[in-house]
Protein backbone atom coordinates (compact mmCIF):
# COMPACT_ATOMS: atom_id res chain seq x y z
CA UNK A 1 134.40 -64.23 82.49
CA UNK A 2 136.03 -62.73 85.29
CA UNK A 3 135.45 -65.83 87.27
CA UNK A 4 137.64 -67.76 84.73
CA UNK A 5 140.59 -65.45 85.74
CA UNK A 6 140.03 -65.79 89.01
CA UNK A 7 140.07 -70.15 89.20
CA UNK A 8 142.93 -69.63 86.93
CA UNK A 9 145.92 -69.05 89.44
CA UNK A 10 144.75 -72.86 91.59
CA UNK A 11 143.57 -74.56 87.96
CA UNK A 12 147.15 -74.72 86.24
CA UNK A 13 147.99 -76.62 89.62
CA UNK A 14 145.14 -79.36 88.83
CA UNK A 15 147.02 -79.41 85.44
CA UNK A 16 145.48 -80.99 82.22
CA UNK A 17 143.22 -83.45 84.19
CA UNK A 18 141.53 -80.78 86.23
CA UNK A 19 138.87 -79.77 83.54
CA UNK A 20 137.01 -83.42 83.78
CA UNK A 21 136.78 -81.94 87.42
CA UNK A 22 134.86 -78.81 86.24
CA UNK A 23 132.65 -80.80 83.96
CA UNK A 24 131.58 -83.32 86.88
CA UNK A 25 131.04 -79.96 89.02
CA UNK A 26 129.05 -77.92 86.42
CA UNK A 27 126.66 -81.17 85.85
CA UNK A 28 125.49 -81.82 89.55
CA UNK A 29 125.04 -77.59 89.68
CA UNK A 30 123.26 -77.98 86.84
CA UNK A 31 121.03 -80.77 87.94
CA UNK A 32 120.37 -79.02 91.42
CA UNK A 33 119.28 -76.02 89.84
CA UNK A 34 116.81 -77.79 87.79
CA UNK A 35 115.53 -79.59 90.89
CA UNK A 36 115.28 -76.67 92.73
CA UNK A 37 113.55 -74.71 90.10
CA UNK A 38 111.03 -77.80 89.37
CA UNK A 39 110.44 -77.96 92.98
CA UNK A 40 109.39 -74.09 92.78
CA UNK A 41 107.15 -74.53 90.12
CA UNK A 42 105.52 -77.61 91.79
CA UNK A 43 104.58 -74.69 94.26
């Protein structure tokens, strides 16, 4: 939660449009992390 606070001061200048930006950006972590945690297992 604190991280929220944090983005908040730059993410009222992306205004209403700038949360499409964190979706894209939470997907592709999302999708590394499971690539990188399949490639662990593969180990």
């Amino acid at each position: 939660m604190n991280n929220m606070n944090h983005a908040d001061g730059w993410m009222s200048g992306w205004g209403s449009g700038g949360m499409w930006g964190w979706t894209v950006i939470g997907t592709i972590v999302v999708v590394l992390l499971v690539v990188v945690i399949g490639k662990l297992l593969k180990k």
